[in-house]
C-alpha atoms as a PDB file:
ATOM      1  CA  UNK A   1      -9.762 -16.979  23.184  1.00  0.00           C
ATOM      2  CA  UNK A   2     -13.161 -16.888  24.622  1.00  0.00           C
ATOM      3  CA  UNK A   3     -15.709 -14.935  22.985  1.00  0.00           C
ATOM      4  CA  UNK A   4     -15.451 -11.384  24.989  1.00  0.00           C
ATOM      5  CA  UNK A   5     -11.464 -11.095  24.435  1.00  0.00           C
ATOM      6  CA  UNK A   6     -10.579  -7.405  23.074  1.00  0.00           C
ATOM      7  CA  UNK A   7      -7.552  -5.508  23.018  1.00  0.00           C
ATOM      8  CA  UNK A   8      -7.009  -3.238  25.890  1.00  0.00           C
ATOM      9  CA  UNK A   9      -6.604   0.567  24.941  1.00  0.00           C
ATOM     10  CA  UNK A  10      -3.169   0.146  25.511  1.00  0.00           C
ATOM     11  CA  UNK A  11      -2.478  -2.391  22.847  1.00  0.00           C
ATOM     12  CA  UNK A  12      -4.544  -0.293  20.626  1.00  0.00           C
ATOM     13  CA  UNK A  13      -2.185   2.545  21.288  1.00  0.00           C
ATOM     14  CA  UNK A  14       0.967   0.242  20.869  1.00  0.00           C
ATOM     15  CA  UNK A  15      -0.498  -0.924  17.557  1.00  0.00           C
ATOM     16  CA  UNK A  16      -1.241   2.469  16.721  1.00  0.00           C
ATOM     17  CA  UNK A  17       2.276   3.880  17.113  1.00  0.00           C
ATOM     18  CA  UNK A  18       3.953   1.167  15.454  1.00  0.00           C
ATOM     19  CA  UNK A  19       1.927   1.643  12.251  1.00  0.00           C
ATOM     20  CA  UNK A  20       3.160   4.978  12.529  1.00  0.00           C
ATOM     21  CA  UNK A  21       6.743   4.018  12.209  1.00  0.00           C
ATOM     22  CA  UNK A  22       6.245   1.748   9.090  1.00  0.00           C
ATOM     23  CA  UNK A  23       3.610   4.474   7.486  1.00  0.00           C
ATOM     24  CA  UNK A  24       6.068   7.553   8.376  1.00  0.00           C
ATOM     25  CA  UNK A  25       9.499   4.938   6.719  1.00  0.00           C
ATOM     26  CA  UNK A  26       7.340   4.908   3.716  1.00  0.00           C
ATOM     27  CA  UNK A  27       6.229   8.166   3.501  1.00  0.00           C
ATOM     28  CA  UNK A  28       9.796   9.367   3.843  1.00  0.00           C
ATOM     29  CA  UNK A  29      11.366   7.014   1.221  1.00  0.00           C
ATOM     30  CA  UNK A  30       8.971   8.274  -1.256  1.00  0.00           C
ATOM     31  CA  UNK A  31       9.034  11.734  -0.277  1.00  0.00           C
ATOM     32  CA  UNK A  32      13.408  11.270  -0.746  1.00  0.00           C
ATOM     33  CA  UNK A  33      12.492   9.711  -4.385  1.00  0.00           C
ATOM     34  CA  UNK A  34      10.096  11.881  -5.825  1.00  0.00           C
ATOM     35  CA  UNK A  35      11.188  13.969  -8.626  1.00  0.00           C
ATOM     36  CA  UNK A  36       8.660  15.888  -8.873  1.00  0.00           C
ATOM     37  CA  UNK A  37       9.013  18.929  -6.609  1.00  0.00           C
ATOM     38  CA  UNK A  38       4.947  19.276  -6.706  1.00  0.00           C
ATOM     39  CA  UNK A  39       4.740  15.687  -5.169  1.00  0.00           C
ATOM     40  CA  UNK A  40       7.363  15.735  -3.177  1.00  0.00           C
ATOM     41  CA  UNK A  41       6.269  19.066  -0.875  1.00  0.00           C
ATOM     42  CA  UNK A  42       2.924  17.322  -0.630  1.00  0.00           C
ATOM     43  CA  UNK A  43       4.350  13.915   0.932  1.00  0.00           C
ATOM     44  CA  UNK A  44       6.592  16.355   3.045  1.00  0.00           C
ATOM     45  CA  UNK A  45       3.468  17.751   4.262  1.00  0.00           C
ATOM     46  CA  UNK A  46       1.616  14.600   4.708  1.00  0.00           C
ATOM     47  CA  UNK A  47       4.994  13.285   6.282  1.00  0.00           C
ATOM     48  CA  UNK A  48       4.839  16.488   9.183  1.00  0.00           C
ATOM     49  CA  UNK A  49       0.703  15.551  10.139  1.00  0.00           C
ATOM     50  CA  UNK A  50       2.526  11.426  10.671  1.00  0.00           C
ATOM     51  CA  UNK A  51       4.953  12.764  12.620  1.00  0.00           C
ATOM     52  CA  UNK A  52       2.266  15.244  14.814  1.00  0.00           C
ATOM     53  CA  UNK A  53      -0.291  11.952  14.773  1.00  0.00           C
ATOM     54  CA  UNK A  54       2.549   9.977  16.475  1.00  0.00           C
ATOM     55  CA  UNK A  55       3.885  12.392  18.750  1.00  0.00           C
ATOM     56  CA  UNK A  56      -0.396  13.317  19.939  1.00  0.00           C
ATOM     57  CA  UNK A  57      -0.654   9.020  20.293  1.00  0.00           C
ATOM     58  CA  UNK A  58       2.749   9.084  22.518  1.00  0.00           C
ATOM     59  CA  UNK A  59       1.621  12.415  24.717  1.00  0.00           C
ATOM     60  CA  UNK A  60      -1.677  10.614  25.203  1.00  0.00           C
ATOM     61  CA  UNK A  61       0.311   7.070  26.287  1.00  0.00           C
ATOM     62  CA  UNK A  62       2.831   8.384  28.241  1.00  0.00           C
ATOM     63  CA  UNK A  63      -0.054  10.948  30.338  1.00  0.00           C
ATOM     64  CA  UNK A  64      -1.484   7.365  30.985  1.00  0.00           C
ATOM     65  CA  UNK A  65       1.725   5.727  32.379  1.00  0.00           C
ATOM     66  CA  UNK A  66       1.721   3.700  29.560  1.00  0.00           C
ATOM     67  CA  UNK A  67       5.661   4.882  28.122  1.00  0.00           C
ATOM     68  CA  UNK A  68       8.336   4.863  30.429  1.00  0.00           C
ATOM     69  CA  UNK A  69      10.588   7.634  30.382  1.00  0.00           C
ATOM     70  CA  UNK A  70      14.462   7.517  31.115  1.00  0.00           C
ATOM     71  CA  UNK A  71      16.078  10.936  31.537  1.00  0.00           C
ATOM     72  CA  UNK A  72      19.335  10.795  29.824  1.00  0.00           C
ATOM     73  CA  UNK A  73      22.637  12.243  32.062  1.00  0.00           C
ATOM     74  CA  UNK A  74      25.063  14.640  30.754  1.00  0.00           C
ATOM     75  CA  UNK A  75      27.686  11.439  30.231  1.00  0.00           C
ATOM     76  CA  UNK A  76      25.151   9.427  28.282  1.00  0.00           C
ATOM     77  CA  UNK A  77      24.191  12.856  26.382  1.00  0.00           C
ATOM     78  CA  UNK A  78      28.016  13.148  26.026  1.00  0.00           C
ATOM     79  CA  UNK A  79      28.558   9.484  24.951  1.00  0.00           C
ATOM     80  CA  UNK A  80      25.729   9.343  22.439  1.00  0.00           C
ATOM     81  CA  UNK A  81      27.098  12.836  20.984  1.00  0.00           C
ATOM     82  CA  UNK A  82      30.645  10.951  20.830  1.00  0.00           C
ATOM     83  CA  UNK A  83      29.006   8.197  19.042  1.00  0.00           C
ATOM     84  CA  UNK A  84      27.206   9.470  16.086  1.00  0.00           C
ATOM     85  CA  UNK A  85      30.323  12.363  15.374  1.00  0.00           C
ATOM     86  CA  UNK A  86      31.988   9.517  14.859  1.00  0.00           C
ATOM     87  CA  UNK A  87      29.594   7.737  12.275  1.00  0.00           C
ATOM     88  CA  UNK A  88      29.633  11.320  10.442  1.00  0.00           C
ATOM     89  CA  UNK A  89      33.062  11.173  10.304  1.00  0.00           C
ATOM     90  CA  UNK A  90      33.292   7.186   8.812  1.00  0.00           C
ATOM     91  CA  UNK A  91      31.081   8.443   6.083  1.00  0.00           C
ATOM     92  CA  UNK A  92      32.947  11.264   4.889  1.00  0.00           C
END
């Protein structure tokens, strides 16, 4: 690396929505453990404003070409329907 090497706004984004993920997995484990119902509403809440702050950092990538968006046909809707009634069913 030479001395004017940055990251591109893009791999800012990318970084950006993968500490998303790994804040919004931990927010959600604690919110499912918390036993008290005081705490747990408030991680709840703070778990909705991750899920908005990812979903505003995706709209803003994917205005900018940045995520690639494949349409899903009715079969593959179909197949991926098939799929998980299935997993429901295996854990019943």
């Amino acid at each position: 690396m030479n001395g004017t090497d940055y990251f591109a706004d893009k791999d800012i984004m990318q970084d950006l929505l993968s500490s998303e993920k790994h804040i919004s997995d931990a927010c959600n484990v604690y919110a499912c453990d918390a036993t008290c119902q005081d705490l747990r509403h408030l991680l709840e809440n703070i778990l909705a404003d991750i899920h908005k702050m990812y979903w505003d950092i995706w709209d803003s990538m994917t205005k900018r070409g940045w995520c690639k968006i494949k349409n899903a046909n009715s079969q593959e809707i179909e197949m991926c329907r098939q799929k998980f009634e299935q997993a429901a069913r295996e854990l019943k």
